[in-house]
PDB file of N, CA and C in Angstrom:
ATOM      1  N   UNK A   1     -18.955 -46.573   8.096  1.00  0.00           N
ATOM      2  CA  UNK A   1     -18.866 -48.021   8.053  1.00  0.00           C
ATOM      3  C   UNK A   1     -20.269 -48.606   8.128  1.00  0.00           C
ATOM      4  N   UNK A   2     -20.557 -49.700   7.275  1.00  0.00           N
ATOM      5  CA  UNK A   2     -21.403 -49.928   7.100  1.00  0.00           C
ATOM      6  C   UNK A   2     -22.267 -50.904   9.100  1.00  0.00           C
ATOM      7  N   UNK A   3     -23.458 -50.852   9.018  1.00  0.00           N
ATOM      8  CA  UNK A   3     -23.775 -51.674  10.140  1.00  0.00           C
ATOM      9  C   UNK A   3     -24.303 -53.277   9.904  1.00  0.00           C
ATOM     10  N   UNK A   4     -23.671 -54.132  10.746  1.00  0.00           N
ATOM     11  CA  UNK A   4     -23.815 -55.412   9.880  1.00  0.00           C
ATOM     12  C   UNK A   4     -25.444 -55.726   9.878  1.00  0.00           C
ATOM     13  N   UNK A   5     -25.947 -56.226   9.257  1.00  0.00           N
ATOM     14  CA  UNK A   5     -27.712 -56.659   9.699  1.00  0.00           C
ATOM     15  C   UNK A   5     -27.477 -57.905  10.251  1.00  0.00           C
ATOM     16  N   UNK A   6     -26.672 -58.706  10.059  1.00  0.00           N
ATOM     17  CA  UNK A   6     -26.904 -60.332  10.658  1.00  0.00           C
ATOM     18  C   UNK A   6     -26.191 -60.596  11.635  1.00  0.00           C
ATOM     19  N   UNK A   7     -26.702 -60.774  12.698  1.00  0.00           N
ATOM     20  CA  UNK A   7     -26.021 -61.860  14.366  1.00  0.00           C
ATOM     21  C   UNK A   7     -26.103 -63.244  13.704  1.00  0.00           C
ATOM     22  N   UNK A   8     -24.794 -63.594  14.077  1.00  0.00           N
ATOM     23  CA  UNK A   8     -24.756 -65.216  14.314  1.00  0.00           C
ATOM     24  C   UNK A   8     -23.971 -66.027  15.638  1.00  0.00           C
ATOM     25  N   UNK A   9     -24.782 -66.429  16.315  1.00  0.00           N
ATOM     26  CA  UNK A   9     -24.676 -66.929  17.626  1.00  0.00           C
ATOM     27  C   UNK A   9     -23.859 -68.300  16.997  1.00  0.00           C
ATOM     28  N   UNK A  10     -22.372 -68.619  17.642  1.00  0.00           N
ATOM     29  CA  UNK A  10     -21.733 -69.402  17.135  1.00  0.00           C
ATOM     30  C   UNK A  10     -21.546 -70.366  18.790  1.00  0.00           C
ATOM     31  N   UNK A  11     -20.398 -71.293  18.509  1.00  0.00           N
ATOM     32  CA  UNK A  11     -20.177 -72.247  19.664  1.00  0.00           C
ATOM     33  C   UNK A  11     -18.891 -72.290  18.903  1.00  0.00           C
ATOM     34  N   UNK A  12     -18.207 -72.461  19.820  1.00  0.00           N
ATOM     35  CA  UNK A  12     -16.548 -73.032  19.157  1.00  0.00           C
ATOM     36  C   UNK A  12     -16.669 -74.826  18.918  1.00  0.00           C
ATOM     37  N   UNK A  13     -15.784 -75.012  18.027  1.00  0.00           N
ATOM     38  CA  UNK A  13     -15.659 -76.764  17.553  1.00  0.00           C
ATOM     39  C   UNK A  13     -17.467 -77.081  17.174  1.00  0.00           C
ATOM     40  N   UNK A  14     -18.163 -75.635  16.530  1.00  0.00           N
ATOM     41  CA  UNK A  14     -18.781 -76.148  15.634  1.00  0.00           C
ATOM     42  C   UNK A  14     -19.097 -75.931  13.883  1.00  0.00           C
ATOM     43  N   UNK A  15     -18.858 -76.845  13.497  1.00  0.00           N
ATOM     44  CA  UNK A  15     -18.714 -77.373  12.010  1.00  0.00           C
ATOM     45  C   UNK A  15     -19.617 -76.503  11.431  1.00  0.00           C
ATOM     46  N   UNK A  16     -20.913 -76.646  11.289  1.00  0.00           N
ATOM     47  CA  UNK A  16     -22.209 -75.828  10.837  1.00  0.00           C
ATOM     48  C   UNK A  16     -22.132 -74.221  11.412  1.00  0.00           C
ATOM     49  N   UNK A  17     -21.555 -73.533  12.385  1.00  0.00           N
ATOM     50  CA  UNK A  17     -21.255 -72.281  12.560  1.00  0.00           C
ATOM     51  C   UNK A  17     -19.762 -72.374  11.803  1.00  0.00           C
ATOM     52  N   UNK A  18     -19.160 -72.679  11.776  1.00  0.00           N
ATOM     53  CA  UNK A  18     -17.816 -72.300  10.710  1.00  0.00           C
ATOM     54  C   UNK A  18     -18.211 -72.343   8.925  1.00  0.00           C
ATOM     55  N   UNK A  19     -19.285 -73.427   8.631  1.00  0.00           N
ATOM     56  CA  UNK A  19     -20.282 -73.172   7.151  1.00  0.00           C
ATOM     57  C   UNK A  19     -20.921 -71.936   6.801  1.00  0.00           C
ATOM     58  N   UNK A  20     -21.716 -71.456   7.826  1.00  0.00           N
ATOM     59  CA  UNK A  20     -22.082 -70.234   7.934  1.00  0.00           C
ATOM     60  C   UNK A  20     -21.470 -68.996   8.147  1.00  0.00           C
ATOM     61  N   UNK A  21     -20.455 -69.033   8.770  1.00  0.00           N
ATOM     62  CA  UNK A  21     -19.198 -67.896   8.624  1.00  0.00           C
ATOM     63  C   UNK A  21     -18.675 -67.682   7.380  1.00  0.00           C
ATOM     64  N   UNK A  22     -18.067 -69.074   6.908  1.00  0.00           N
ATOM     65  CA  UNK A  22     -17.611 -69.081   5.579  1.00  0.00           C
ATOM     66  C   UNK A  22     -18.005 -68.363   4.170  1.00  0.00           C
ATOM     67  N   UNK A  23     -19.702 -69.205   4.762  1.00  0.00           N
ATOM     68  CA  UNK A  23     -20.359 -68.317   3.473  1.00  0.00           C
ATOM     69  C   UNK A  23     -20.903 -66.995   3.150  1.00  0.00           C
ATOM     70  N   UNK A  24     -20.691 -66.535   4.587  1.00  0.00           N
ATOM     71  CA  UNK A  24     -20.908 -64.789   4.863  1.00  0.00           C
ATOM     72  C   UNK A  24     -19.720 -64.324   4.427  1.00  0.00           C
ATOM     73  N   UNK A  25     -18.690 -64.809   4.836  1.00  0.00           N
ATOM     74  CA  UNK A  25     -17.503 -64.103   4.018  1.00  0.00           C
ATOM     75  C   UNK A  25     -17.043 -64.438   2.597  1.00  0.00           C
ATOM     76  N   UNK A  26     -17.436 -65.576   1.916  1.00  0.00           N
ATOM     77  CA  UNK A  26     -17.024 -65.748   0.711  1.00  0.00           C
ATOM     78  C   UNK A  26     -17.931 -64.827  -0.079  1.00  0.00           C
ATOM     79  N   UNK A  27     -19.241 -64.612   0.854  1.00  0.00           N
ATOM     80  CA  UNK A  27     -20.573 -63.394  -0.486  1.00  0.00           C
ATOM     81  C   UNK A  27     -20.175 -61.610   0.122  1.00  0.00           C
ATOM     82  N   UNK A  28     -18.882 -61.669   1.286  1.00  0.00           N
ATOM     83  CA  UNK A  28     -18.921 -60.397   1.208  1.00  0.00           C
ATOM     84  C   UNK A  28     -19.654 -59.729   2.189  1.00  0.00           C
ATOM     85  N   UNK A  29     -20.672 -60.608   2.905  1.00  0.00           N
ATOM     86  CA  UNK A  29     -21.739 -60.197   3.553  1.00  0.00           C
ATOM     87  C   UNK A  29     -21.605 -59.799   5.337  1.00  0.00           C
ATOM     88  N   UNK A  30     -21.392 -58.736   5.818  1.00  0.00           N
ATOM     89  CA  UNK A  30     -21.390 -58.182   7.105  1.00  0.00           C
ATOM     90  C   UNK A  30     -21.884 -58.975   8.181  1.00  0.00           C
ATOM     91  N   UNK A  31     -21.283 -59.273   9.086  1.00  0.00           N
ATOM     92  CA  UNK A  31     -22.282 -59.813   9.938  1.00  0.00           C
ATOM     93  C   UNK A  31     -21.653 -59.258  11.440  1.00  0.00           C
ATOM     94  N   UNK A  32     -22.282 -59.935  12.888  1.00  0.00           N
ATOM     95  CA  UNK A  32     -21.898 -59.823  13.790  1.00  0.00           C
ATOM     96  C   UNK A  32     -21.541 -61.359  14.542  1.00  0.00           C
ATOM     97  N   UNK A  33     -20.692 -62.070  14.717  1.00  0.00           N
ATOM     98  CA  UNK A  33     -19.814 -62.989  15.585  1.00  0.00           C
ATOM     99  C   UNK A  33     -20.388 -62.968  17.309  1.00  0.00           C
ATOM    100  N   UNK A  34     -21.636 -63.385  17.981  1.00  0.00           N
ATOM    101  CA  UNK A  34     -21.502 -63.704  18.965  1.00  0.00           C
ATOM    102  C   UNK A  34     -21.568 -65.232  19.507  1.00  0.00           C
ATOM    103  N   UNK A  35     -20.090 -65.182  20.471  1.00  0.00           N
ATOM    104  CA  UNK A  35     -20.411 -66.789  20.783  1.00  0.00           C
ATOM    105  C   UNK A  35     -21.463 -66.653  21.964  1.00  0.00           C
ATOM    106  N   UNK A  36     -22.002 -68.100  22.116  1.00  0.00           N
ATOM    107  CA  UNK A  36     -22.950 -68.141  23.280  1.00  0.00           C
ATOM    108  C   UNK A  36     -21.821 -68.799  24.659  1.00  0.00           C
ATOM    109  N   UNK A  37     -20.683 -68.971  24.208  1.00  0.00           N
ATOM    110  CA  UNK A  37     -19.905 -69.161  25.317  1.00  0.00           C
ATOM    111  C   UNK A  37     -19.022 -68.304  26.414  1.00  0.00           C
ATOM    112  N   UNK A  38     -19.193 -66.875  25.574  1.00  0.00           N
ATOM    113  CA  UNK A  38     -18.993 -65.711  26.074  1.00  0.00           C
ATOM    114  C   UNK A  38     -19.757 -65.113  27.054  1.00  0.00           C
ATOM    115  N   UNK A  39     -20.900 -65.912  26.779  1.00  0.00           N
ATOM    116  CA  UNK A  39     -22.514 -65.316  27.889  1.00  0.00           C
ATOM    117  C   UNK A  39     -23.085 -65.711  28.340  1.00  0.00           C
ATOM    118  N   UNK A  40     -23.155 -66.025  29.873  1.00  0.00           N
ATOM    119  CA  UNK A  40     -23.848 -67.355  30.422  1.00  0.00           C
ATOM    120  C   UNK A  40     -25.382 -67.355  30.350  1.00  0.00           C
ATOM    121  N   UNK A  41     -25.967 -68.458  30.015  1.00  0.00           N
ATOM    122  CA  UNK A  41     -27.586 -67.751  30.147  1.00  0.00           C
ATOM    123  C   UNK A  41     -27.664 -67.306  28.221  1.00  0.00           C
ATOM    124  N   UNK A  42     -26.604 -66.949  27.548  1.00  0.00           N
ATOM    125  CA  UNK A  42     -27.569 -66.681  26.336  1.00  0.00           C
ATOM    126  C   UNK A  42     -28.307 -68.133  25.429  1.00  0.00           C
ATOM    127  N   UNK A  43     -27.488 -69.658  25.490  1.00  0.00           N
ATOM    128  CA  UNK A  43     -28.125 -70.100  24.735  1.00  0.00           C
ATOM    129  C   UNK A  43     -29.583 -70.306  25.160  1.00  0.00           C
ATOM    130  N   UNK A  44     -29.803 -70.199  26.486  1.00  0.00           N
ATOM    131  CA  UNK A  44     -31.238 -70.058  27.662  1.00  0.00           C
ATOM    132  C   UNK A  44     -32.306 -68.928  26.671  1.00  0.00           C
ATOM    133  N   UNK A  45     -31.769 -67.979  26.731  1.00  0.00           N
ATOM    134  CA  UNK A  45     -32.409 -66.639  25.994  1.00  0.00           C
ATOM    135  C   UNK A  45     -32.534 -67.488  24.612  1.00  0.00           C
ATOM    136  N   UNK A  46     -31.669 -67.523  24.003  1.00  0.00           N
ATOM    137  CA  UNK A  46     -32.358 -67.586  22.584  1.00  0.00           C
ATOM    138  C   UNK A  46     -32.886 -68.707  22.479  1.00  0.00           C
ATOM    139  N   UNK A  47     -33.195 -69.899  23.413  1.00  0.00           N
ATOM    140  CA  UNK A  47     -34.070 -71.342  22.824  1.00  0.00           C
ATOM    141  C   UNK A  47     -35.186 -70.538  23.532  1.00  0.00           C
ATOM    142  N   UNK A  48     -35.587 -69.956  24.399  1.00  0.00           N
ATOM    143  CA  UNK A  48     -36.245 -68.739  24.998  1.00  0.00           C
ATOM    144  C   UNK A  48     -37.336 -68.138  23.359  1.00  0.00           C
ATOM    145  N   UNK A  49     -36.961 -67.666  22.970  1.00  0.00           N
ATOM    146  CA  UNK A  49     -36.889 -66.839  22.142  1.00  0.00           C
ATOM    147  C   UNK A  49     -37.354 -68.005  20.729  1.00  0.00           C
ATOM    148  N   UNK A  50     -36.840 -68.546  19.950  1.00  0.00           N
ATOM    149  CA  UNK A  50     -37.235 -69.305  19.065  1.00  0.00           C
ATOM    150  C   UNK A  50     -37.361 -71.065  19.257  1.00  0.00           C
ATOM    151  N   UNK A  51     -36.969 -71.260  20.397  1.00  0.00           N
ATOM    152  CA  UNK A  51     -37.540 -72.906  20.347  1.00  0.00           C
ATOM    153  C   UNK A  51     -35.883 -73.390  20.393  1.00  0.00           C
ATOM    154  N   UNK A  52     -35.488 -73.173  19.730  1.00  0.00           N
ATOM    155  CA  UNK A  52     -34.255 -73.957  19.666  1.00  0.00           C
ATOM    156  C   UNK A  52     -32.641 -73.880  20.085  1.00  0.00           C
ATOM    157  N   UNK A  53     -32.228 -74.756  20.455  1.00  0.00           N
ATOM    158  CA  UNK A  53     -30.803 -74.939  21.301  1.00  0.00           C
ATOM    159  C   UNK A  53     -29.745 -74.926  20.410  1.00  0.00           C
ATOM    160  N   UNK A  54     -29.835 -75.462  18.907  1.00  0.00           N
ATOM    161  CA  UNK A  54     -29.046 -75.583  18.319  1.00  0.00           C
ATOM    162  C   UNK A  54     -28.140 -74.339  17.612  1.00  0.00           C
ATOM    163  N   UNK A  55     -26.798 -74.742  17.273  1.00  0.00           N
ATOM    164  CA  UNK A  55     -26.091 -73.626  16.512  1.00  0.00           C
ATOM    165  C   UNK A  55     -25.658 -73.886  15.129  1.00  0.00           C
ATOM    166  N   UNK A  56     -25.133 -73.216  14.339  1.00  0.00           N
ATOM    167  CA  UNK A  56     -25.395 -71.644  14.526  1.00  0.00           C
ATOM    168  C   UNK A  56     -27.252 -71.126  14.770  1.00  0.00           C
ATOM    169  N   UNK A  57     -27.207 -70.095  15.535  1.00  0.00           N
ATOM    170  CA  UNK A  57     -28.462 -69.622  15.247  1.00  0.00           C
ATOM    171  C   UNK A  57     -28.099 -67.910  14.278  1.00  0.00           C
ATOM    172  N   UNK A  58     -29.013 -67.801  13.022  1.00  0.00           N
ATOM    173  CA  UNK A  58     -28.820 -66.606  12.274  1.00  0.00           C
ATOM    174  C   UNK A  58     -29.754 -65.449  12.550  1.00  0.00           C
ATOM    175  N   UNK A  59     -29.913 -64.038  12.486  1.00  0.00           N
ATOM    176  CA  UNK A  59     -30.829 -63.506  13.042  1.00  0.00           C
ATOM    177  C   UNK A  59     -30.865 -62.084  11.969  1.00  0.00           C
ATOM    178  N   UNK A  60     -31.398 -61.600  11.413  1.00  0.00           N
ATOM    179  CA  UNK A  60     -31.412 -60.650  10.467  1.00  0.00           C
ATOM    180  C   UNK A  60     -32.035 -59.541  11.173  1.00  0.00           C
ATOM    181  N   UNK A  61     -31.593 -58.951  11.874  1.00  0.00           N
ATOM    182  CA  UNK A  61     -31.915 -57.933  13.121  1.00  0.00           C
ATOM    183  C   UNK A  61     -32.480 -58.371  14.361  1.00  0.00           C
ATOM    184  N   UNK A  62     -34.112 -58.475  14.066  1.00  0.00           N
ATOM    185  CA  UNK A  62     -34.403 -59.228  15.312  1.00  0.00           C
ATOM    186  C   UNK A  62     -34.992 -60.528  14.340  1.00  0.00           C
ATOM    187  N   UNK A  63     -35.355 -60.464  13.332  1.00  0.00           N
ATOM    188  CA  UNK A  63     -36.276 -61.901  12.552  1.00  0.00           C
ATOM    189  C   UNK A  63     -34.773 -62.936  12.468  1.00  0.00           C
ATOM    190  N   UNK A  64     -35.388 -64.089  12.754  1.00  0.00           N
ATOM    191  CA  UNK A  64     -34.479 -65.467  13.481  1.00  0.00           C
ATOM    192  C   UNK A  64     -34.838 -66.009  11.977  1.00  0.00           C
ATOM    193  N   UNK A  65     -33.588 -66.200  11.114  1.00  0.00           N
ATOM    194  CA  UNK A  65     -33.406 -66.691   9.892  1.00  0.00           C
ATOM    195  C   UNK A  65     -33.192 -67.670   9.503  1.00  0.00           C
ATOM    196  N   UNK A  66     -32.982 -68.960  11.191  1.00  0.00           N
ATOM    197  CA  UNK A  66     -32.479 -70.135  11.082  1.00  0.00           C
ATOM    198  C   UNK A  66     -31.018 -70.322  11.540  1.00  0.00           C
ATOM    199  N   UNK A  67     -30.362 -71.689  10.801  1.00  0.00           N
ATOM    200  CA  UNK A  67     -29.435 -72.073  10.738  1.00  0.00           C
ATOM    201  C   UNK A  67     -28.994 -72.440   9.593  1.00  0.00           C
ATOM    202  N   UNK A  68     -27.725 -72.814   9.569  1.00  0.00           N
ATOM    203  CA  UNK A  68     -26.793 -73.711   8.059  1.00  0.00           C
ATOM    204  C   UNK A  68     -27.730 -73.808   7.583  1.00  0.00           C
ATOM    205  N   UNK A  69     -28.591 -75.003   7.701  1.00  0.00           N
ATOM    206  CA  UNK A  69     -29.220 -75.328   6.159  1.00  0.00           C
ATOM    207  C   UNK A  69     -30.078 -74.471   5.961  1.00  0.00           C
ATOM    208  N   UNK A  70     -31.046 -73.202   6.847  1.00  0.00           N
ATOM    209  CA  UNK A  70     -32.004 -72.115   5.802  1.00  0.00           C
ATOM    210  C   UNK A  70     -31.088 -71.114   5.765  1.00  0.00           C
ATOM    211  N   UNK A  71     -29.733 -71.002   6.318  1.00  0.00           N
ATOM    212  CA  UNK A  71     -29.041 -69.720   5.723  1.00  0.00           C
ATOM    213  C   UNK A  71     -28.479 -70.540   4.152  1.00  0.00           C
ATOM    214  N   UNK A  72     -28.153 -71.455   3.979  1.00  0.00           N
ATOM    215  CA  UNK A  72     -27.542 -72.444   2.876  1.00  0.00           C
ATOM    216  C   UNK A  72     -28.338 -72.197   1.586  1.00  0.00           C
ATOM    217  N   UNK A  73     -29.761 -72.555   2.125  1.00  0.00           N
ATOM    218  CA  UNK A  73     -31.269 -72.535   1.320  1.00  0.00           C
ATOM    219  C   UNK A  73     -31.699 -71.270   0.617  1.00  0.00           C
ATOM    220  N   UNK A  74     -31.607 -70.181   1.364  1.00  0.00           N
ATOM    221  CA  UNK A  74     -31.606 -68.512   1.183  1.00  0.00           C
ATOM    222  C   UNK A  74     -30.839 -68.290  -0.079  1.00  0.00           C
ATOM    223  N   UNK A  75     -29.325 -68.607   0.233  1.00  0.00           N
ATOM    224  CA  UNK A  75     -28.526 -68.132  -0.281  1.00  0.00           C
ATOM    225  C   UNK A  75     -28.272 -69.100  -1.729  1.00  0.00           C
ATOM    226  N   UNK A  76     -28.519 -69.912  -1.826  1.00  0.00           N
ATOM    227  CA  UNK A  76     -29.017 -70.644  -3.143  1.00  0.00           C
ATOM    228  C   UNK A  76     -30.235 -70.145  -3.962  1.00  0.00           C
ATOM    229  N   UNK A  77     -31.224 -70.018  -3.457  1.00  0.00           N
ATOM    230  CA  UNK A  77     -32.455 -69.575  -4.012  1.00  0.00           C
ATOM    231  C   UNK A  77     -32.370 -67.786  -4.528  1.00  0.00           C
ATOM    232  N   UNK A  78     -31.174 -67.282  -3.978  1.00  0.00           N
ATOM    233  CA  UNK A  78     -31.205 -66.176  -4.064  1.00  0.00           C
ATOM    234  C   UNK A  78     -31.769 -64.885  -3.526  1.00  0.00           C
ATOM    235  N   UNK A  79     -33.118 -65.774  -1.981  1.00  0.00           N
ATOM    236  CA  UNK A  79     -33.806 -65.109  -1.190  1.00  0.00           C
ATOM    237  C   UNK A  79     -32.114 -64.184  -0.261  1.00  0.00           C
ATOM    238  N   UNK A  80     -31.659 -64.537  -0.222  1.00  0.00           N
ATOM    239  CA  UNK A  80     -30.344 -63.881   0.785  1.00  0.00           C
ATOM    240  C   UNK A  80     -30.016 -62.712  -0.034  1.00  0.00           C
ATOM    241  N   UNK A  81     -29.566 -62.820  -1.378  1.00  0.00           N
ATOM    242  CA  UNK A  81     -29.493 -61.156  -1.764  1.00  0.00           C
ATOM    243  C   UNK A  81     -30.513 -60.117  -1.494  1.00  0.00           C
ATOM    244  N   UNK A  82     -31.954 -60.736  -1.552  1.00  0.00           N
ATOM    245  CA  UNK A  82     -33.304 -59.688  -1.230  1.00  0.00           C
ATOM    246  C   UNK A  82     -33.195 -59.338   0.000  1.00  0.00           C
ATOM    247  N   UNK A  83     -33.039 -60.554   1.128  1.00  0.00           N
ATOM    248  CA  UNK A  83     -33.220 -59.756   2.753  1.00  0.00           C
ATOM    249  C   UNK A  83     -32.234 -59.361   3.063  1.00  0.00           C
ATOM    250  N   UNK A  84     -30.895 -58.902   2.481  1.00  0.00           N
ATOM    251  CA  UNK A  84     -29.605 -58.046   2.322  1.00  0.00           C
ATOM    252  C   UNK A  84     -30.139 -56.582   1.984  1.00  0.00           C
ATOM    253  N   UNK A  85     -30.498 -56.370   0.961  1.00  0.00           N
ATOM    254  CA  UNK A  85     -31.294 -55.787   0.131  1.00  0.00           C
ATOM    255  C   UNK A  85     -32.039 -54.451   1.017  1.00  0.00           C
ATOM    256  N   UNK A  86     -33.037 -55.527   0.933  1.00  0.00           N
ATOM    257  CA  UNK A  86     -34.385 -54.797   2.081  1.00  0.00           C
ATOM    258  C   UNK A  86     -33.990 -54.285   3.007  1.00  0.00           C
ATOM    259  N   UNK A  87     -32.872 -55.191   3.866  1.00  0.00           N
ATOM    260  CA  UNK A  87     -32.898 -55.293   5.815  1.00  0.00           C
ATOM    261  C   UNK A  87     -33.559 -55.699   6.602  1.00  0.00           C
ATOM    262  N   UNK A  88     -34.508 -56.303   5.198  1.00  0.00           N
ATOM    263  CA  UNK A  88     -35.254 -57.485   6.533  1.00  0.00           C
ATOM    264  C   UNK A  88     -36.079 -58.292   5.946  1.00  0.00           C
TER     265      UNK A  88
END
């Protein structure tokens, strides 16, 4: 079985993490589902970590890929098939 390359740190009742789910599954694309409500202290760690509070956060192993609109942006431009591709 394949191993997914992408974490996406979700929140429940949010709109922009359900965009980003969507479009991982409409391209087929593996990922991993963690909420930050499952883990106290993680949204701490990851604004920790890249600056920011907001969700979804996307993460292509450890490189922080953004949110909705640069996973949106990627995957329009066609940069998302390459760092699929690569793995990173």
């Amino acid at each position: 079985m394949p191993v997914a390359l992408l974490t996406v740190y979700t929140g429940s009742f949010c709109g922009h993490c359900m965009r980003v789910l969507d479009l991982l599954q409409r391209r087929g694309i593996e990922y991993t589902e963690i909420s930050v409500e499952d883990s106290p202290g993680l949204r701490d760690e990851l604004a920790a970590k890249n600056g920011r509070r907001s969700l979804p956060q996307v993460y292509l192993g450890e490189r922080y890929i953004g949110g909705a609109e640069e996973l949106a942006a990627l995957d329009r431009s066609g940069e998302l098939d390459q760092l699929m591709a690569n793995g990173a």
